[in-house]
Protein backbone atom coordinates (compact mmCIF):
# COMPACT_ATOMS: atom_id res chain seq x y z
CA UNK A 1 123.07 206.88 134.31
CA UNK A 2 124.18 203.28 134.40
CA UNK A 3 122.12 200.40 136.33
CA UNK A 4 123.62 199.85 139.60
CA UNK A 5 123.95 196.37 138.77
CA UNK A 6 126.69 197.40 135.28
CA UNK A 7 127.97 199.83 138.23
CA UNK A 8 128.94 197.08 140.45
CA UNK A 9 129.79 194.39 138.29
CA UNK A 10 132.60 196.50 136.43
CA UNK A 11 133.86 198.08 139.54
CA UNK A 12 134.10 194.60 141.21
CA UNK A 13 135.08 193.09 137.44
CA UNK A 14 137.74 195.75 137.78
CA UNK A 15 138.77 194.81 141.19
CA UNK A 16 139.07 190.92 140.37
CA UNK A 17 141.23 191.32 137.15
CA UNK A 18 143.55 193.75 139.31
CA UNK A 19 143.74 191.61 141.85
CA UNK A 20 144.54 188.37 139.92
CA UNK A 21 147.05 190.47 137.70
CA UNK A 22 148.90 191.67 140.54
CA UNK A 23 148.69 188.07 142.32
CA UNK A 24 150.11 186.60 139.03
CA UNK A 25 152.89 189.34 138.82
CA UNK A 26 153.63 188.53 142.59
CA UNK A 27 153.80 185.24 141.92
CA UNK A 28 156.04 184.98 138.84
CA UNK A 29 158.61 187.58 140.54
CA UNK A 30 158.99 185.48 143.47
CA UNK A 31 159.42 182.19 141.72
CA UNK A 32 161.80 184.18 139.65
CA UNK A 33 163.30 185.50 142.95
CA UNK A 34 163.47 182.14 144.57
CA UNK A 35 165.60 180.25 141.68
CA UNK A 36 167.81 183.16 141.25
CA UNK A 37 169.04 183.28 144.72
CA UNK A 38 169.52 179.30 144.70
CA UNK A 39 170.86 179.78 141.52
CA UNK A 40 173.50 182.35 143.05
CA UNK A 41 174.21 179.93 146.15
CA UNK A 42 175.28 177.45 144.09
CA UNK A 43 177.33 179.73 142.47
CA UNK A 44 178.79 181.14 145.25
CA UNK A 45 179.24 177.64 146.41
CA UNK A 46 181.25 177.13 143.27
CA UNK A 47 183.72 180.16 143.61
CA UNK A 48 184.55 178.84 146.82
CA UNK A 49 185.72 175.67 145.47
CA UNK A 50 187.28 176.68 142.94
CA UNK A 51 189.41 178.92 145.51
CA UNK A 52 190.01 176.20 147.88
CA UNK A 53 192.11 174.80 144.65
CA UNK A 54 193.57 177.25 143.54
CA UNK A 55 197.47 177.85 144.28
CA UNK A 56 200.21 180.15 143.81
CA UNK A 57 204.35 178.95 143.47
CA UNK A 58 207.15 180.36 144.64
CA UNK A 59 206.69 183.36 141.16
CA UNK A 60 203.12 183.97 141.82
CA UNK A 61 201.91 181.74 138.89
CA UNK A 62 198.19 180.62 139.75
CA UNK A 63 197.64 176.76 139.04
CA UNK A 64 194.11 175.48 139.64
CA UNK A 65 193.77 172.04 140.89
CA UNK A 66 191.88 170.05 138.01
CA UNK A 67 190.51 167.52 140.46
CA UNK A 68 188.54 169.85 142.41
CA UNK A 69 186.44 171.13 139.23
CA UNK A 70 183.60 169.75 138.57
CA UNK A 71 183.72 167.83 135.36
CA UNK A 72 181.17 170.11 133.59
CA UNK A 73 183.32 173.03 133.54
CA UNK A 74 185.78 170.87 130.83
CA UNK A 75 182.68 170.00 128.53
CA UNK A 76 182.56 172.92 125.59
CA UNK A 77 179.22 174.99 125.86
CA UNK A 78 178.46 173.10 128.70
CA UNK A 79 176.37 176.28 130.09
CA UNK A 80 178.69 176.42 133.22
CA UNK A 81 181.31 178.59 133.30
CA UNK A 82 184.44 179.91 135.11
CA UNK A 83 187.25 182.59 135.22
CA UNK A 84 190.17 183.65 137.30
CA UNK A 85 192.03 186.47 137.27
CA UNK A 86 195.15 187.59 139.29
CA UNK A 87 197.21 190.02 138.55
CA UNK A 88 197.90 190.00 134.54
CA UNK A 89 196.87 186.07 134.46
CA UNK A 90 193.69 185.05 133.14
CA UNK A 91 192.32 181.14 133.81
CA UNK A 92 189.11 179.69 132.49
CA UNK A 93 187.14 176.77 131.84
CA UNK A 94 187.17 175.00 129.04
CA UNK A 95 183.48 174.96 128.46
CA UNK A 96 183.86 178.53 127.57
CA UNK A 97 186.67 177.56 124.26
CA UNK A 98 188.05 180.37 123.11
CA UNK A 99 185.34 183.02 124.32
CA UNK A 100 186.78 185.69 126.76
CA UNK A 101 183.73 186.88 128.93
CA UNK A 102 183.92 191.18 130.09
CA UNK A 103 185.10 190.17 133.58
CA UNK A 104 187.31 192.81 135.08
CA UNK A 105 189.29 192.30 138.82
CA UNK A 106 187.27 193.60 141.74
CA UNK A 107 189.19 193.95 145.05
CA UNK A 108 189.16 191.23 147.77
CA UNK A 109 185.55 191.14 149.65
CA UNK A 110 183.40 192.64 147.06
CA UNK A 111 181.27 190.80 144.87
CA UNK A 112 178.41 191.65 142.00
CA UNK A 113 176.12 189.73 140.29
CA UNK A 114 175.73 190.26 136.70
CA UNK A 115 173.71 189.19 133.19
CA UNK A 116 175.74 188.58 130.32
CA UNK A 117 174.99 186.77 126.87
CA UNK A 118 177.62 183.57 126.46
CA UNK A 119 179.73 182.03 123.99
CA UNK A 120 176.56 180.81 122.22
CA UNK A 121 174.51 184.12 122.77
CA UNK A 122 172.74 182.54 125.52
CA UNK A 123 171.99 184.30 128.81
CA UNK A 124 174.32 183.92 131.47
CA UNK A 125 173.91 184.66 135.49
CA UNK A 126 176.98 185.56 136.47
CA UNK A 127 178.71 185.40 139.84
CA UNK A 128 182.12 187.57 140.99
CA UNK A 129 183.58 188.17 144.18
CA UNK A 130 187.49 189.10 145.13
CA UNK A 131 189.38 186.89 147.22
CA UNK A 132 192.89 186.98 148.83
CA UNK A 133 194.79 183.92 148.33
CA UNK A 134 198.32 183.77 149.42
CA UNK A 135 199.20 187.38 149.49
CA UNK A 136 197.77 187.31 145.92
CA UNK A 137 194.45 189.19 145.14
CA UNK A 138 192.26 187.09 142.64
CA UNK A 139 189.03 187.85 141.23
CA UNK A 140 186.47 184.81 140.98
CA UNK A 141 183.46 184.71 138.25
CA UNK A 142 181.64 181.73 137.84
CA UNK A 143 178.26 181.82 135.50
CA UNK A 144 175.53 179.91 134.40
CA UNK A 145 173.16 179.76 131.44
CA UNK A 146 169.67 180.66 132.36
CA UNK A 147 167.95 179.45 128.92
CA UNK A 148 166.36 176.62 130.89
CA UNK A 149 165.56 178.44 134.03
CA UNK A 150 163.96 181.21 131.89
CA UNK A 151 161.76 178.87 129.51
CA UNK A 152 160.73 177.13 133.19
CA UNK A 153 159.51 180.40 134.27
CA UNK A 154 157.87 181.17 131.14
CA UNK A 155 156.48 178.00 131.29
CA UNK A 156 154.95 178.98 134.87
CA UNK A 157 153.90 182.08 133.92
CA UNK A 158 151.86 180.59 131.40
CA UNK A 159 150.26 177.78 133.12
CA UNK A 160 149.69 180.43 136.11
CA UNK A 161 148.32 183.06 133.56
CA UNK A 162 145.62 180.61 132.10
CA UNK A 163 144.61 179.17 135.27
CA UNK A 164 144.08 182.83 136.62
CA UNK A 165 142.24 183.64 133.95
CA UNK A 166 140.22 180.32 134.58
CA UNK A 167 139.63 181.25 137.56
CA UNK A 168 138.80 184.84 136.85
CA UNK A 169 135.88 183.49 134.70
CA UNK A 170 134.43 181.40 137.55
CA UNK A 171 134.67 184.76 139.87
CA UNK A 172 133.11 186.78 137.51
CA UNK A 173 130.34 184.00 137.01
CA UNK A 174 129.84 183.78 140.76
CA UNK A 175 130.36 187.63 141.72
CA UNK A 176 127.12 188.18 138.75
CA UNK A 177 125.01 185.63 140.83
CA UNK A 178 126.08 187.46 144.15
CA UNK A 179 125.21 191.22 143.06
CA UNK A 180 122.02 189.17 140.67
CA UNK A 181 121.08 187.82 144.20
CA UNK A 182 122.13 191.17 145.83
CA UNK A 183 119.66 193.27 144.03
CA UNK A 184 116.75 190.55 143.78
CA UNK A 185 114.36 192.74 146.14
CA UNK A 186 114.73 195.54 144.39
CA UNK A 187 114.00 194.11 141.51
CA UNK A 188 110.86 192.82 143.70
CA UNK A 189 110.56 196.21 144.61
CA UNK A 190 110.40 197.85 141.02
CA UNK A 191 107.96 195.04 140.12
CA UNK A 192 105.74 196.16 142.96
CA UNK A 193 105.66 199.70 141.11
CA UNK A 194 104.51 198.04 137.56
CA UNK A 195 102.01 196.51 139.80
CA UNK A 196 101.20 199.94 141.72
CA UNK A 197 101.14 201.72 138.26
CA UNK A 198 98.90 198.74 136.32
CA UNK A 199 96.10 199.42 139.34
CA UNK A 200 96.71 195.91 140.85
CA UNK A 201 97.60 197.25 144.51
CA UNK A 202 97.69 200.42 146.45
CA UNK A 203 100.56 199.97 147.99
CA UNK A 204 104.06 198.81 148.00
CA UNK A 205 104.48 195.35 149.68
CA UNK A 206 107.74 194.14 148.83
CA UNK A 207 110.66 193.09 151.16
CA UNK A 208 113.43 195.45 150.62
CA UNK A 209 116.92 196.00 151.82
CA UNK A 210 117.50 197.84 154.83
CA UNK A 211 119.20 200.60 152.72
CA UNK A 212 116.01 201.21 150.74
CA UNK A 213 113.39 200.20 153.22
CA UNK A 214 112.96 203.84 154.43
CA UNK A 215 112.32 205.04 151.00
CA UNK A 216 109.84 202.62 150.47
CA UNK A 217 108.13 203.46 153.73
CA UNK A 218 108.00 207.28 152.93
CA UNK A 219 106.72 205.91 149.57
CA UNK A 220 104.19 204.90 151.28
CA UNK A 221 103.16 207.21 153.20
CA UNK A 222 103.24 209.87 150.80
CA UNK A 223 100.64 207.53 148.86
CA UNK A 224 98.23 206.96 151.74
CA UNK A 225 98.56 210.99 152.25
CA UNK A 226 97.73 211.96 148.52
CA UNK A 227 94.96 209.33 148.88
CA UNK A 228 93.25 210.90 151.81
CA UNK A 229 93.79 214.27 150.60
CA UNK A 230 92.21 213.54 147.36
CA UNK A 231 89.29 211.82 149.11
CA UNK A 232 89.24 214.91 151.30
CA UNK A 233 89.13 217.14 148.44
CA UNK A 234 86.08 215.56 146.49
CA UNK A 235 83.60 215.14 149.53
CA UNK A 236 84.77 219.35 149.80
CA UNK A 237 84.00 219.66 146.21
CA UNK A 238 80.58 217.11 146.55
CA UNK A 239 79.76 219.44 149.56
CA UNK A 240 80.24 222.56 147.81
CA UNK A 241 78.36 221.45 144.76
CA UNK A 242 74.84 220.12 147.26
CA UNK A 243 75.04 223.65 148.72
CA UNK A 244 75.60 225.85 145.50
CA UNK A 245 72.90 223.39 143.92
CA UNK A 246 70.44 224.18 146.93
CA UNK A 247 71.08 227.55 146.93
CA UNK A 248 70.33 228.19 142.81
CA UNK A 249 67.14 226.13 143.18
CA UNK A 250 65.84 228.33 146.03
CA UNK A 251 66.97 231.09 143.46
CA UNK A 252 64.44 229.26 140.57
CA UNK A 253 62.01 229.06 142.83
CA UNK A 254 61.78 232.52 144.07
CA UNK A 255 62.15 233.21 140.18
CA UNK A 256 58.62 231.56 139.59
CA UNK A 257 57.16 233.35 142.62
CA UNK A 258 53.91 234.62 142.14
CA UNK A 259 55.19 238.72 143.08
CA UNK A 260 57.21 237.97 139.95
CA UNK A 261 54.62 237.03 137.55
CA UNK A 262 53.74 240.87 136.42
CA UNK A 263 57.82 241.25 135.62
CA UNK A 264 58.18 238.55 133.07
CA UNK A 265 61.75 239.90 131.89
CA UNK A 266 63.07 240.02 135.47
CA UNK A 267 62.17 236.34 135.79
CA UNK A 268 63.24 235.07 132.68
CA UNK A 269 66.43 237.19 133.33
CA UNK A 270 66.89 235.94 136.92
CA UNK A 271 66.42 232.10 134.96
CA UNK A 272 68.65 232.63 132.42
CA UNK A 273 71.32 233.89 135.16
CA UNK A 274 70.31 230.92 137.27
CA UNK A 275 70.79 228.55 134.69
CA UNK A 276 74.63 229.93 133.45
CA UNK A 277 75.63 230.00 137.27
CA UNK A 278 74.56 226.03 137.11
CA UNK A 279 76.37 225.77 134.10
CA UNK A 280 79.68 227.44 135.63
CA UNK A 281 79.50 225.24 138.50
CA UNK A 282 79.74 222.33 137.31
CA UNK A 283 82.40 222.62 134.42
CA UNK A 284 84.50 224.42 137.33
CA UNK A 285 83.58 221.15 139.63
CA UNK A 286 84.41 219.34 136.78
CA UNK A 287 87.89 221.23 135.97
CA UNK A 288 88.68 221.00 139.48
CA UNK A 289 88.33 216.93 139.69
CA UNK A 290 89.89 216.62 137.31
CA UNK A 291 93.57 218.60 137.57
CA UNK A 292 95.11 215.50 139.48
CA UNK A 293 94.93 213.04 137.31
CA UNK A 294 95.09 209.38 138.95
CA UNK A 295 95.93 208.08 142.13
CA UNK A 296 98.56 205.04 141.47
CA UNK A 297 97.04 201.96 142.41
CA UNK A 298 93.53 202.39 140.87
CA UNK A 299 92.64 200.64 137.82
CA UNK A 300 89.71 200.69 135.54
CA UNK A 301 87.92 197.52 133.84
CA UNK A 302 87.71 198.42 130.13
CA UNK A 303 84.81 195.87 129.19
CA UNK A 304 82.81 196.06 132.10
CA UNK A 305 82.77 200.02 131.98
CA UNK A 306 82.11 199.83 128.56
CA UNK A 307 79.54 197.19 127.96
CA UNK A 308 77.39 199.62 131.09
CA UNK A 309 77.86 202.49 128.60
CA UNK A 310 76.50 200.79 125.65
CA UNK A 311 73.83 199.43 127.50
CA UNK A 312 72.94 202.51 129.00
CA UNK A 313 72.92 204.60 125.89
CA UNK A 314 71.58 201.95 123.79
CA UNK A 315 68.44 202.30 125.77
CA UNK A 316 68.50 206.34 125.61
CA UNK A 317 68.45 206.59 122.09
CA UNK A 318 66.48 203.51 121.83
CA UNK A 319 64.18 205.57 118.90
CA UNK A 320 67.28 205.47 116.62
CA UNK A 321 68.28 201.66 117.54
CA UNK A 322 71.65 203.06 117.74
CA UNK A 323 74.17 200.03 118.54
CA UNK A 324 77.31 200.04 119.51
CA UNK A 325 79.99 197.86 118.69
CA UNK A 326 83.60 197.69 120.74
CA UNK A 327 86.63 195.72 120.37
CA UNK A 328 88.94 196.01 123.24
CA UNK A 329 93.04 194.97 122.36
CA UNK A 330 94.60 192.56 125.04
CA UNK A 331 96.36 194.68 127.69
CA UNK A 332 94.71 197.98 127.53
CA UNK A 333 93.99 199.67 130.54
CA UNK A 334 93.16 203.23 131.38
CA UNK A 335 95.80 204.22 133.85
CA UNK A 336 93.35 206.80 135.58
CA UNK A 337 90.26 207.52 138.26
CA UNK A 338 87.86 205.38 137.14
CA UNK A 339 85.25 208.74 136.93
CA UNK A 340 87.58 210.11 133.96
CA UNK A 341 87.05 207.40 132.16
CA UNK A 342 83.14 207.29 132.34
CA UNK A 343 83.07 210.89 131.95
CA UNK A 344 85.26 211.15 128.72
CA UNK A 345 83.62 207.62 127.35
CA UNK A 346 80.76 208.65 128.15
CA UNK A 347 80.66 212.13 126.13
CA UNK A 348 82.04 210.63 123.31
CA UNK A 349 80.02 207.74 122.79
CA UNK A 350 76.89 210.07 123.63
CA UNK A 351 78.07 212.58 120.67
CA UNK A 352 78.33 209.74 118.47
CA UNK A 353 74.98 208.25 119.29
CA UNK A 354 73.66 211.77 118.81
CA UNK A 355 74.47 212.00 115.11
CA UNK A 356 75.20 208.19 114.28
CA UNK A 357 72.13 206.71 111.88
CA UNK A 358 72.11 203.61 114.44
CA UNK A 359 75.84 202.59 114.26
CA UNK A 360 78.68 203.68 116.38
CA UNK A 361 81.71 201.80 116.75
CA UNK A 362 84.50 201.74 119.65
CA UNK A 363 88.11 200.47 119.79
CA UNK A 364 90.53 200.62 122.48
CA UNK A 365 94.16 199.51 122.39
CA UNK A 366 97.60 199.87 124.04
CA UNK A 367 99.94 201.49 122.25
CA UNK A 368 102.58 203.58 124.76
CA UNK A 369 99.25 204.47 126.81
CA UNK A 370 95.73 203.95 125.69
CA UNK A 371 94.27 204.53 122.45
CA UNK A 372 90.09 204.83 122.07
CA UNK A 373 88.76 205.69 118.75
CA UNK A 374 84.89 206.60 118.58
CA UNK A 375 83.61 206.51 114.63
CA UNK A 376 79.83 206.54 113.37
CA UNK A 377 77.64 206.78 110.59
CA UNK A 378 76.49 209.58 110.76
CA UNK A 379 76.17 213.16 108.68
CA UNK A 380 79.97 213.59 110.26
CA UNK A 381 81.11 217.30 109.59
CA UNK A 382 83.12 219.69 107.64
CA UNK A 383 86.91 219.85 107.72
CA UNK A 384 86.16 224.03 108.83
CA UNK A 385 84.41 222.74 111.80
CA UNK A 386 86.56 220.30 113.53
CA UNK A 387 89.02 222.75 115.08
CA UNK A 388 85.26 224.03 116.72
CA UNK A 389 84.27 220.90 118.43
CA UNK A 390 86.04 221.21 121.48
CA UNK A 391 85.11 224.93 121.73
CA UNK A 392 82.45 225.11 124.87
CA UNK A 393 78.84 225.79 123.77
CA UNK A 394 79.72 225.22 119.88
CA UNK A 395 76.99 223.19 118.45
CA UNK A 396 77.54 221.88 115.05
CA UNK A 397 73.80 221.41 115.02
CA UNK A 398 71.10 224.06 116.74
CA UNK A 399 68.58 221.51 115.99
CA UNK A 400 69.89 218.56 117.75
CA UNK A 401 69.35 218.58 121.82
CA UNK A 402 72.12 219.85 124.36
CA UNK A 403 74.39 222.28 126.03
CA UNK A 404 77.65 222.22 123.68
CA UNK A 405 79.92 220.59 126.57
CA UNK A 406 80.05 217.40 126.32
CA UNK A 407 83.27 217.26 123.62
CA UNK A 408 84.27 220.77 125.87
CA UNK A 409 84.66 218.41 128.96
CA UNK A 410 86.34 215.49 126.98
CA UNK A 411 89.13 218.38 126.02
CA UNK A 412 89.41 218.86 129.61
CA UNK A 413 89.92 215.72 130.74
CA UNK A 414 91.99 215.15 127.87
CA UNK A 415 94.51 218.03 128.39
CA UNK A 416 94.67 216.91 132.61
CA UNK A 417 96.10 213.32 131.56
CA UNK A 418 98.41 215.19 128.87
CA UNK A 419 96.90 213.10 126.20
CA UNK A 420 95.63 214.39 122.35
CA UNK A 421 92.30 214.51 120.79
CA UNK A 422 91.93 214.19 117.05
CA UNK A 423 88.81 214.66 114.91
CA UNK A 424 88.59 213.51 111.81
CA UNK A 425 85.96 211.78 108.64
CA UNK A 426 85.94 208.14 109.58
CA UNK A 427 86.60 206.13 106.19
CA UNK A 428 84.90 203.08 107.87
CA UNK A 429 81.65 204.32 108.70
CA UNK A 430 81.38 207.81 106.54
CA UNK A 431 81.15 209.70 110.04
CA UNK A 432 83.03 211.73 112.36
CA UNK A 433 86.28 209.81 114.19
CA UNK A 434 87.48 210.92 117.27
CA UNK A 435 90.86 209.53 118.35
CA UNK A 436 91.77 210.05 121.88
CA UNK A 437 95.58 209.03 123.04
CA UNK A 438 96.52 209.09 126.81
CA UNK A 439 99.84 208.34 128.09
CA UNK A 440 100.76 204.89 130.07
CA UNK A 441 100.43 206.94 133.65
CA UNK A 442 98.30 210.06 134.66
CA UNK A 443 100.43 213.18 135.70
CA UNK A 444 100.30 212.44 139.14
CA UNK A 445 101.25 208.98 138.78
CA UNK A 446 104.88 207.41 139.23
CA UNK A 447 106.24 206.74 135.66
């Protein structure tokens, strides 16, 4: 769909050049009106003249009195023309020479205007009206050339057309400020949602029109709602976890009660059962944080976040001197709950410090969403095995420490911000790379 911006300038661009092309055709046809009319006056000032001298004798011959003509009708071509007719007699002007003009008799009291070429293929305006003089019915046509009348109006219509479309420009110009200056707050508001999306507020602040201001106050509200509901939902899942928590290590404990110690296998099997509940509960706690993603208006700072982690782990597999090297591209943000990131950083960095010979290295960038690569030096591992690596439990290594979960949960967390996860042999280091891409906004987030 169009902006509503192109929307209203063409409709209103539309408007304007329909406006100013009707004004101009207004314009020209009453002009042209106008000088017709005065043009036909004159005219019909004319006839009567020339029928106040006009006589019949005493044998109906029509004689025109020569002093009552106006001097131009005698010039040849003169562009003003005249004709009589009674009966079978037929008097002109000279100006039309030898040129007999379509004229036929009309009966006393009617008249007609007409448009015929003249003697020099010019266009003629054309005057004729019936009279009675004398008993004697005569018909009256006087014309006049409208070559210069014409080129004047053409000459108008010109000079009107380019200042209209002079004028067109400058509305146009002015009506793209007006709607520009129109829409300004919502353009306000839409930067308020970059800045809502980016992390920078919680909120939307920006004046709006009153024709959008109820949107933006449902907006709103619907945020503060998913905010307290998500708030709501982890201090349910924190509470669960203490009392599931409390409740297995009462379980361990009556596991190493001294009635138990003559059944070994039901206490190692009550342990073992213990210790896979624990397991379930928190990758299901886990799941369940994380299957709505981030809450607009939160933001995450890469380097401080990151520089903790490397600090952190650094000191935890301070036997290896593993160090940790990051490089963090202007602009990249993780558009997410700032426990996501530390939990899927945090696994991935802790795998690669796991295997890594005492170098792991991190980059981060924004590339249509964020981009973190994890590589070390370590043993890496076989092509066969990285479709495994996500698969919960699956240890590459029985020898090394832990559970299996850690690249399990990054999966998770992965898949819940519709991102990828890549493994690969890292070409820079000789170890395992892991590439994780996440999109510019969570699921949950406006986008």
């Amino acid at each position: 769909m169009s902006s509503l911006k192109a929307r209203l300038s063409v409709g209103l661009a539309a408007s304007l050049v329909l406006l100013l092309g009707l004004q101009w055709w207004v314009a020209s046809r009453a002009i042209e009106k106008l000088t017709t009319d005065q043009l036909l006056a004159r005219l019909a000032h004319d006839a009567e003249t020339l029928l106040a001298g006009s006589r019949f004798d005493d044998t109906g011959v029509l004689a025109i009195d020569a002093a009552r003509i106006d001097a131009i009708y005698q010039r040849p071509f003169s562009g003003h023309y005249y004709i009589v007719i009674t009966g079978a007699q037929r008097e002109q002007s000279r100006s039309l020479w030898d040129e007999v003009p379509p004229i036929e008799p009309l009966a006393p009291g009617r008249s007609l205007e007409l448009r015929l070429a003249g003697p020099q293929g010019q266009p003629l305006l054309v005057h004729v009206r019936g009279y009675q003089r004398q008993q004697h019915d005569l018909t009256i046509a006087v014309a006049e050339d409208l070559s210069a009348l014409e080129a004047g109006l053409r000459r108008f219509q010109l000079i009107h057309g380019a200042v209209s479309a002079v004028v067109l420009a400058a509305l146009l110009l002015v009506q793209r400020l007006i709607v520009g200056r129109g829409l300004a707050p919502i353009d306000a508001v839409r930067e308020n949602l970059a800045r809502l999306e980016r992390g920078e507020t919680a909120r939307i602040d920006a004046a709006a029109p009153a024709e959008i201001e109820p949107m933006i106050d449902e907006l709103n509200r619907l945020l503060a709602s998913m905010d307290k509901r998500s708030r709501r939902s982890r201090e349910a899942l924190g509470n669960l976890a203490h009392a599931l928590k409390t409740r297995l290590a009462v379980l361990n404990q009556t596991a190493d009660a001294p009635a138990l110690a003559a059944q070994p296998g039901l206490r190692a099997a009550i342990g073992e059962s213990s210790e896979e509940m624990r397991r379930i509960v928190e990758r299901e706690l886990k799941r369940a944080r994380l299957a709505g993603a981030a809450m607009p208006g939160q933001r995450v700072d890469l380097e401080r976040e990151i520089e903790a982690l490397a600090r952190t782990l650094g000191a935890l597999y301070r036997d290896k001197a593993a160090r940790i090297e990051w490089e963090i591209a202007p602009g990249a943000r993780f558009a997410g709950e700032r426990e996501d990131f530390l939990e899927l950083l945090g696994n991935l960095l802790d795998n690669a410090c796991k295997w890594c010979h005492g170098r792991v290295s991190l980059t981060a960038e924004q590339a249509d969403g964020l981009s973190l690569v994890v590589e070390d030096d370590g043993p890496g591992c076989a092509p066969d095995a990285l479709d495994e690596l996500t698969i919960r439990g699956f240890r590459a290594d029985e020898s090394k420490p832990g559970s299996g979960l850690g690249l399990a949960i990054v999966r998770d967390i992965v898949d819940s911000y519709e991102g990828s996860l890549q493994f690969a042999h890292s070409a820079a280091l000789g170890g395992l790379r892991v590439e994780v891409r996440l999109p510019a906004t969570g699921q949950t987030q406006f986008g």
